[in-house]
Protein backbone atom coordinates (compact mmCIF):
# COMPACT_ATOMS: atom_id res chain seq x y z
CA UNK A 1 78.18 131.58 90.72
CA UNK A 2 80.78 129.84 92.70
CA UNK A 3 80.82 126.98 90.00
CA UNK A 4 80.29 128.21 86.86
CA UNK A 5 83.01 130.94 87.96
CA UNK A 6 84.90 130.14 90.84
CA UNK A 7 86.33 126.71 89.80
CA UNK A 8 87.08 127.32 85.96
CA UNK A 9 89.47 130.40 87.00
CA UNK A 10 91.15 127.67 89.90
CA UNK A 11 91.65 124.91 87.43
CA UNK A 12 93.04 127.30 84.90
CA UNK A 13 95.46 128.57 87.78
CA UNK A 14 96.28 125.21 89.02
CA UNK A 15 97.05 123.19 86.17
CA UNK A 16 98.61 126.51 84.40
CA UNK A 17 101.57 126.17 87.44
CA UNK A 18 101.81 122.62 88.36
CA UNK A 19 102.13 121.43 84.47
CA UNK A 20 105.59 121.76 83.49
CA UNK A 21 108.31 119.72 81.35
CA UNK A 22 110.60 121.67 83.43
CA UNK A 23 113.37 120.30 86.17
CA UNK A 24 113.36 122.37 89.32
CA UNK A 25 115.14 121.57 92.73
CA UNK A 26 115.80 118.24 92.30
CA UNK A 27 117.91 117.31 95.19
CA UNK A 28 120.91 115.04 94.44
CA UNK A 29 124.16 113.12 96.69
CA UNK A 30 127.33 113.30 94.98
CA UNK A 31 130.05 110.88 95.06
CA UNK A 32 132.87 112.45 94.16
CA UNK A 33 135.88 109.92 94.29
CA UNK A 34 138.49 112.26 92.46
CA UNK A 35 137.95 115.79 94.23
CA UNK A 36 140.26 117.49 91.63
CA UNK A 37 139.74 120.81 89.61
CA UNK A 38 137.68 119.63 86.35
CA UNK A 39 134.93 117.21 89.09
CA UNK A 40 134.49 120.68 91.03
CA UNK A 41 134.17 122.45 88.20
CA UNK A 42 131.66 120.26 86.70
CA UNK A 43 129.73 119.97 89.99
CA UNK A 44 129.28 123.58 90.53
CA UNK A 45 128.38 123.84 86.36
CA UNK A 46 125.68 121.30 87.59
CA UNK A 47 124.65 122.97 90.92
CA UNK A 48 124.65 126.51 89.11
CA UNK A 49 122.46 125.91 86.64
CA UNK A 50 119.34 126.48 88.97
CA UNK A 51 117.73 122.53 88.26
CA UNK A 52 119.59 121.02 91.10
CA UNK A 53 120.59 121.20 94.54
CA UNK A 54 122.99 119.13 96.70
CA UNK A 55 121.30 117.33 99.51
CA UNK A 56 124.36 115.51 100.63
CA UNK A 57 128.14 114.08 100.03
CA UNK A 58 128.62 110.43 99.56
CA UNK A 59 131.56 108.20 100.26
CA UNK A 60 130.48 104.51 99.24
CA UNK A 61 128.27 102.39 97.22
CA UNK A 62 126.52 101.28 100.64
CA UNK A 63 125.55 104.86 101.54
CA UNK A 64 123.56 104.93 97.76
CA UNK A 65 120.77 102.65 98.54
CA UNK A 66 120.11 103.90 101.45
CA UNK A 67 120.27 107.55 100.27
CA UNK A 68 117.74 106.66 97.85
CA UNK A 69 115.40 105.15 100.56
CA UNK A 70 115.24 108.28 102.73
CA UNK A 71 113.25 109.61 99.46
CA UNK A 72 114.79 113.33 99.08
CA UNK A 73 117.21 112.35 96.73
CA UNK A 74 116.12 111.62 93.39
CA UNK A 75 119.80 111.13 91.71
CA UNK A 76 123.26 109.98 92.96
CA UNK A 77 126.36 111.50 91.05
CA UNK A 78 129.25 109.72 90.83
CA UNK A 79 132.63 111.06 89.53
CA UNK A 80 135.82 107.73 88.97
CA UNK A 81 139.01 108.62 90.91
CA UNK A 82 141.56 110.31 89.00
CA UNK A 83 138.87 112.13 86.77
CA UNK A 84 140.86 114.95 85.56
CA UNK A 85 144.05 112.77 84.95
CA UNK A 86 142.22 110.03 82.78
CA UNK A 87 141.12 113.29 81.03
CA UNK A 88 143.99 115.09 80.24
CA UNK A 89 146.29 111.52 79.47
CA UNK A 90 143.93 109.19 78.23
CA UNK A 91 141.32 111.72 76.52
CA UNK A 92 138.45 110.46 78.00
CA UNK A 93 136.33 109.91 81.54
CA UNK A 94 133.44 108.50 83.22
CA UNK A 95 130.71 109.85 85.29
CA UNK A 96 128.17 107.71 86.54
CA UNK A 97 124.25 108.62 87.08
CA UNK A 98 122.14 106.76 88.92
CA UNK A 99 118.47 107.94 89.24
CA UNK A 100 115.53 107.54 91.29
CA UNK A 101 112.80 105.64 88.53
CA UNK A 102 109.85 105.03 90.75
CA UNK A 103 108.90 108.20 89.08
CA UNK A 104 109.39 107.20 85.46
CA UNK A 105 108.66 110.68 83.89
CA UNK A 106 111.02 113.12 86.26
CA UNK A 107 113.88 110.21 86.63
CA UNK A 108 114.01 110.23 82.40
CA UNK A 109 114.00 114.36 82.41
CA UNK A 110 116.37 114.53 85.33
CA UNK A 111 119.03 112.44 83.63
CA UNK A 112 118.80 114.33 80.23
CA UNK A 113 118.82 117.52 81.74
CA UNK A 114 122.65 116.05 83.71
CA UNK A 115 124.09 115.04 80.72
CA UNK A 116 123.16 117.88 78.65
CA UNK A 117 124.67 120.33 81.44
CA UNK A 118 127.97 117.38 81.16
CA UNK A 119 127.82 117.75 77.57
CA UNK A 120 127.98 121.62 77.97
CA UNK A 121 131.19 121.37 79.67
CA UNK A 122 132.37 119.23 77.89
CA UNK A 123 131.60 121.75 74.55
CA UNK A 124 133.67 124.78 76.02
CA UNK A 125 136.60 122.88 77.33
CA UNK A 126 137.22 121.69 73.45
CA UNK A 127 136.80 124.83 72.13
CA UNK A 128 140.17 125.74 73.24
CA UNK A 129 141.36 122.21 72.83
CA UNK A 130 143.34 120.88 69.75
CA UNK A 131 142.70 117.44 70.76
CA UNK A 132 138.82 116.65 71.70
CA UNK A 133 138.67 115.19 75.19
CA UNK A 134 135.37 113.18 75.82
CA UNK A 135 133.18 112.36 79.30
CA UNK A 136 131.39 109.25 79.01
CA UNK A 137 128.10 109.23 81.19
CA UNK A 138 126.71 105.79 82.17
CA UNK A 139 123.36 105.70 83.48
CA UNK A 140 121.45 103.36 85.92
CA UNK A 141 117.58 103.64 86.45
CA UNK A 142 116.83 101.77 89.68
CA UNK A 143 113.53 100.81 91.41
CA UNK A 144 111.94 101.14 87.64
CA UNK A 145 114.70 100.00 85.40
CA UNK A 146 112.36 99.47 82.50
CA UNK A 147 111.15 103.04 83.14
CA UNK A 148 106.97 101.63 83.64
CA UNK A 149 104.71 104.09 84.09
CA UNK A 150 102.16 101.87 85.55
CA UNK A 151 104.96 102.09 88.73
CA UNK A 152 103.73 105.34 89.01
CA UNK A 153 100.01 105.55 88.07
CA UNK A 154 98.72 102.71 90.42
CA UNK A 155 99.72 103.98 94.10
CA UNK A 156 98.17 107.68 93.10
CA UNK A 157 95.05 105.65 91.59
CA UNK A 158 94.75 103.70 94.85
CA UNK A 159 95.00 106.82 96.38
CA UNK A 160 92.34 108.79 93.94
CA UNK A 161 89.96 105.58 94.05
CA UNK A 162 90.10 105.08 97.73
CA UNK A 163 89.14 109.49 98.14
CA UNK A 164 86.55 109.05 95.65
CA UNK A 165 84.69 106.15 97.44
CA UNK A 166 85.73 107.25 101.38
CA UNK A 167 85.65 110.43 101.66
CA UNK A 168 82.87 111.32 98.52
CA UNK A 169 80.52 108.86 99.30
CA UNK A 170 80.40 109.25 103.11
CA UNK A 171 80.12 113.02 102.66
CA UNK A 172 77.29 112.59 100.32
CA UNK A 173 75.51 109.49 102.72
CA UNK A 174 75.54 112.09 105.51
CA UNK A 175 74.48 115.16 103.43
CA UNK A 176 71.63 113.14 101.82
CA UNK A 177 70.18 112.30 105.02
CA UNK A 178 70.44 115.63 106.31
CA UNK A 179 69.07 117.39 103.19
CA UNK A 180 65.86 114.48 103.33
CA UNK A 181 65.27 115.26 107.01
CA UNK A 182 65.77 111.43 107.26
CA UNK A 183 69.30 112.34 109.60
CA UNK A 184 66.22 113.83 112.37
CA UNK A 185 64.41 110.77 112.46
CA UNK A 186 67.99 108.31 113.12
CA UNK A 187 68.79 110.89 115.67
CA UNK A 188 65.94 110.42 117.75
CA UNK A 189 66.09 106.82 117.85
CA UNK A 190 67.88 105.31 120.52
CA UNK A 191 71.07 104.86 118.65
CA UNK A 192 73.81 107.51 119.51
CA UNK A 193 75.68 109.70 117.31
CA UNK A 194 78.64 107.26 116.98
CA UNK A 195 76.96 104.39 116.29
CA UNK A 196 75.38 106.17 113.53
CA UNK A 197 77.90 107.51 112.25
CA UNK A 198 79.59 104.06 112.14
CA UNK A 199 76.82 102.64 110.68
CA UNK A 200 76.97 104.99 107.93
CA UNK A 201 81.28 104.43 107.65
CA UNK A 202 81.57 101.28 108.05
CA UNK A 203 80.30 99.70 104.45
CA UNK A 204 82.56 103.15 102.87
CA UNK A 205 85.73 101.20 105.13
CA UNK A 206 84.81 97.57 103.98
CA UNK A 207 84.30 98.77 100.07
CA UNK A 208 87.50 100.74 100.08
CA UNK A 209 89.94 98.27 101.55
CA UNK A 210 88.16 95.78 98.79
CA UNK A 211 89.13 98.45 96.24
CA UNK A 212 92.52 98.21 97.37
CA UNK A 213 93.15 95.02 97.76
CA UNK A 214 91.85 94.76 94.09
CA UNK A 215 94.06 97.12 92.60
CA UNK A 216 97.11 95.63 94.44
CA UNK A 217 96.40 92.46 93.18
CA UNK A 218 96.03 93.92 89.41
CA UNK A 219 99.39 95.77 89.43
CA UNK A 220 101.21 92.63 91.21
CA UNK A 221 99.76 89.99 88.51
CA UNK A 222 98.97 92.25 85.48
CA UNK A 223 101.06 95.04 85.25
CA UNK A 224 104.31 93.12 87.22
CA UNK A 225 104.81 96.10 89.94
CA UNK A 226 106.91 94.59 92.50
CA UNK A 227 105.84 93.96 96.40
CA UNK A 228 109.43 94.41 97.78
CA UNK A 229 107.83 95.33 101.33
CA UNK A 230 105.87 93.70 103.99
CA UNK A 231 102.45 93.50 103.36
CA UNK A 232 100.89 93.29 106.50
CA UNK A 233 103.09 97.00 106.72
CA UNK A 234 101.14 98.06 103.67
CA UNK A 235 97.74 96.91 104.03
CA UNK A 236 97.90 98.49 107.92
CA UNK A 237 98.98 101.64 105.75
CA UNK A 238 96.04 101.38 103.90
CA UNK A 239 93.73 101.05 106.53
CA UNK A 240 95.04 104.28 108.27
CA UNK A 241 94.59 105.97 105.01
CA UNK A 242 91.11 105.25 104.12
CA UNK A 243 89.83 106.07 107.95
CA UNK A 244 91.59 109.79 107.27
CA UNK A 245 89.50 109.56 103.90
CA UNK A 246 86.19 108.60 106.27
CA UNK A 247 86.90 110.96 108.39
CA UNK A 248 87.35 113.71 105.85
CA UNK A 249 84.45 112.63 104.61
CA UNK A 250 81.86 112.75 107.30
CA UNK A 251 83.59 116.70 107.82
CA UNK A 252 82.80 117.62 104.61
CA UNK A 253 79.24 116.29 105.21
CA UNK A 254 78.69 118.32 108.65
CA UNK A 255 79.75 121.89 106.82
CA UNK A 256 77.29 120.58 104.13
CA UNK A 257 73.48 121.31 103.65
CA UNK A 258 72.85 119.28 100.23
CA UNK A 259 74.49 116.24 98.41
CA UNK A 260 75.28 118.74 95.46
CA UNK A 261 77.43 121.11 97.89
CA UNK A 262 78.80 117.97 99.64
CA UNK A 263 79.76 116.83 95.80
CA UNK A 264 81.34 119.89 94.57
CA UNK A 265 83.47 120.42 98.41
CA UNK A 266 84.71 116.57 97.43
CA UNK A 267 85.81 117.36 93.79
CA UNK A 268 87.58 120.66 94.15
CA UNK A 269 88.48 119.98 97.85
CA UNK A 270 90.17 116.19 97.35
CA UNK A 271 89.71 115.16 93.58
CA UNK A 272 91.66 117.31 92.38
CA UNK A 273 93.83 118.23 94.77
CA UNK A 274 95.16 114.09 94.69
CA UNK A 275 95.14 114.49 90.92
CA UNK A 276 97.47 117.79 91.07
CA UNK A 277 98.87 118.24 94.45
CA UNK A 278 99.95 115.31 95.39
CA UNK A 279 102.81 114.03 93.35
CA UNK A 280 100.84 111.73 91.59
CA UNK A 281 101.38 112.98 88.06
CA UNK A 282 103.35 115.87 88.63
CA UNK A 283 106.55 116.00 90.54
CA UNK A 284 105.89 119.04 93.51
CA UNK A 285 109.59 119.67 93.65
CA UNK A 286 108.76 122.09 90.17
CA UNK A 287 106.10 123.81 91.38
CA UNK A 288 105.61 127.80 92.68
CA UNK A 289 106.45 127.69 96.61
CA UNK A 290 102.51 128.64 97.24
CA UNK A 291 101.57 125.23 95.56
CA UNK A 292 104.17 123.64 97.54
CA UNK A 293 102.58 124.43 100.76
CA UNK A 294 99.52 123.50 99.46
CA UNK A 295 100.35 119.89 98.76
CA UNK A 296 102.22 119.65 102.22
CA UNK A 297 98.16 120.05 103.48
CA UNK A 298 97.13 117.40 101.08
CA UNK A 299 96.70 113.54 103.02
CA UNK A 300 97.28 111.74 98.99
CA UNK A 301 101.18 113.08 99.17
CA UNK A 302 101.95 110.92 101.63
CA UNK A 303 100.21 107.75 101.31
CA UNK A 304 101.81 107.77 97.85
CA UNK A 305 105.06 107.80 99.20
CA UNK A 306 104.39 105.40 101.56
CA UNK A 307 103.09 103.41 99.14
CA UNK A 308 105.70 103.87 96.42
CA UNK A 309 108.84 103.08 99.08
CA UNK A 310 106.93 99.88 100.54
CA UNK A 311 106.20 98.30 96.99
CA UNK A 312 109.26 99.16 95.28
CA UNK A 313 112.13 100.19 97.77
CA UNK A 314 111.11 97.39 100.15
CA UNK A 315 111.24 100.03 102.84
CA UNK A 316 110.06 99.44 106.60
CA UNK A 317 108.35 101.62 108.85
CA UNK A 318 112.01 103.38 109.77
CA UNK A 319 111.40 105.19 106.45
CA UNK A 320 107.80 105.97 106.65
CA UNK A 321 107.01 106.81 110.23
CA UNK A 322 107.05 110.39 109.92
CA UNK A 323 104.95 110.24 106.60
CA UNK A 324 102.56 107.45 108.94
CA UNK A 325 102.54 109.85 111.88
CA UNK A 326 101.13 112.86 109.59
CA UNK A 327 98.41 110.78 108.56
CA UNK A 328 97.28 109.72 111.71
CA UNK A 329 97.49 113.65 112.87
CA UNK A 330 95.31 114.52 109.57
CA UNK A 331 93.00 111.65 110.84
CA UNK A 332 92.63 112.64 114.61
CA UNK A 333 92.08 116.21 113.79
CA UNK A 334 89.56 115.55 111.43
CA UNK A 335 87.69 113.30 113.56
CA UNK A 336 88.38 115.82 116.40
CA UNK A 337 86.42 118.73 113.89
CA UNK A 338 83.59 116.24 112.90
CA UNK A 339 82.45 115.50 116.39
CA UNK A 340 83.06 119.31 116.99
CA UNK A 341 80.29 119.71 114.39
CA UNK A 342 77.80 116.94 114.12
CA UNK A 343 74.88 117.93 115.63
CA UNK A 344 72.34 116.08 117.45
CA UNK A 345 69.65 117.98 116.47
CA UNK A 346 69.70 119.56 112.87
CA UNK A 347 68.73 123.02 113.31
């Protein structure tokens, strides 16, 4: 009853919320060199219109980059000095957009949706105008200047590919051992519980990191996605992630009777959840406040972030610690719950 009723009416909630063309609180800096009138004007046109929200003030092209690598802001407004006065006296002025494009989709929608509220302005101040005055919007895509989605798809495939095989398949080892009554007979050897567990991990660790690896290497030499980053920094990244997927994994398996329940926890717990949830496809920043908190819980979010600001940003472990440190709480408390739980003898 639970799946042939219980999961239809989720997915239909789920993907009825999180799918959206729409722009919602996308945090931006503004660099506003002129600070006159029309730039205030414009700016509070932009801030008003319920799309955006200002996450900070700028003062100079070194404070951009590094704006960009603390990952809230996903676009950097910049107004010329002497905006309104090139306006009024020489009929026209520039305003420069610069955009976040490691997420192809949202960077392409967030820039359309600046220069149509520009354009607006620019509509109702030449109404009342006898001669029309014209704002000329330059835009700059950077970390994904040729606006690739394949920038996008591979770090939440690693992450998809790397739950499906971890955390799946360990859950459903376990389960199928238990469900067989095989699990009593390993228990009473003279192995312990760890080293059984272990045993049952440890090809799940080697096959995953093999996975990755193999997916890195297609999106470096196939599909051109940059490695701006260390690598030694991402492949220790990768590690941590796939134990948290283990250990998810063997929890799943301890609250589990039967492979089938083990399989159905996995695919609504973590399949879809990295598919919708975790920023993968679609940006959270638009979804309902409930959803948001929801993807906060979800271990994909931030491995994709990590793994998006190593490869293309070039970012050290300054930017990702606090995403790192999350994963390794996820990880100890989920190893914490699994020993909780495993049993020695199956009752």
């Amino acid at each position: 009853m639970l799946i042939l009723f219980g999961i239809p009416i989720a997915q239909v909630l789920l993907f009825g919320f999180v799918i959206t063309n729409e722009v919602k609180n996308v945090k931006l800096a503004i660099w506003d060199m002129s600070k006159d009138h029309v730039t205030t004007k414009i700016t509070n046109k932009i801030l008003s219109s319920g799309f955006f929200k200002i996450e900070k003030n700028i003062y100079s092209n070194k404070e951009i980059e590094e704006t960009f690598k603390e990952g809230k802001v996903k676009e950097v407004i910049i107004f010329e000095a002497n905006f309104a006065k090139k306006l009024m006296k020489e009929k026209r002025a520039s305003i420069h957009i610069i955009a976040d494009a490691s997420d192809a989709n949202s960077a392409n929608m967030i820039v359309n949706y600046t220069k149509g509220i520009i354009f607006n302005y620019l509509e109702d101040i030449n109404k009342n105008s006898k001669i029309s005055l014209k704002i000329n919007t330059h835009e700059r895509m950077i970390y994904n200047e040729g606006l690739r989605d394949v920038y996008m798809f591979i770090p939440g495939i690693m992450a998809m590919i790397l739950m499906l095989v971890s955390a799946m398949m360990t859950s459903i080892s376990v389960a199928r051992e238990k469900e067989m009554g095989t699990m009593e007979i390993i228990l009473v050897s003279p192995l312990k519980p760890i080293q059984i567990l272990l045993g049952k991990v440890t090809p799940y660790l080697v096959l995953s990191f093999l996975n990755a690896i193999i997916i890195i290497i297609i999106g470096y030499f196939v599909f051109e996605m940059p490695l701006n980053g260390s690598l030694s920094l991402l492949l220790a990244e990768l590690v941590l992630f796939i134990l948290l997927a283990l250990s998810l994994g063997i929890f799943i398996s301890t609250v589990s009777d039967s492979q089938l329940t083990a399989m159905m926890m996995s695919m609504f717990a973590l399949i879809l959840p990295t598919v919708l949830l975790s920023g993968f496809i679609f940006p959270i920043e638009n979804m309902p406040k409930v959803l948001q908190w929801f993807a906060a819980l979800m271990p994909p979010k931030y491995f994709i972030i990590i793994v998006k600001n190593i490869m293309l940003k070039g970012v050290g472990i300054t930017y990702v610690w606090k995403d790192t440190l999350i994963l390794i709480v996820m990880t100890i408390f989920f190893i914490v719950m699994s020993a909780k739980k495993f049993k020695i003898r199956l009752e």
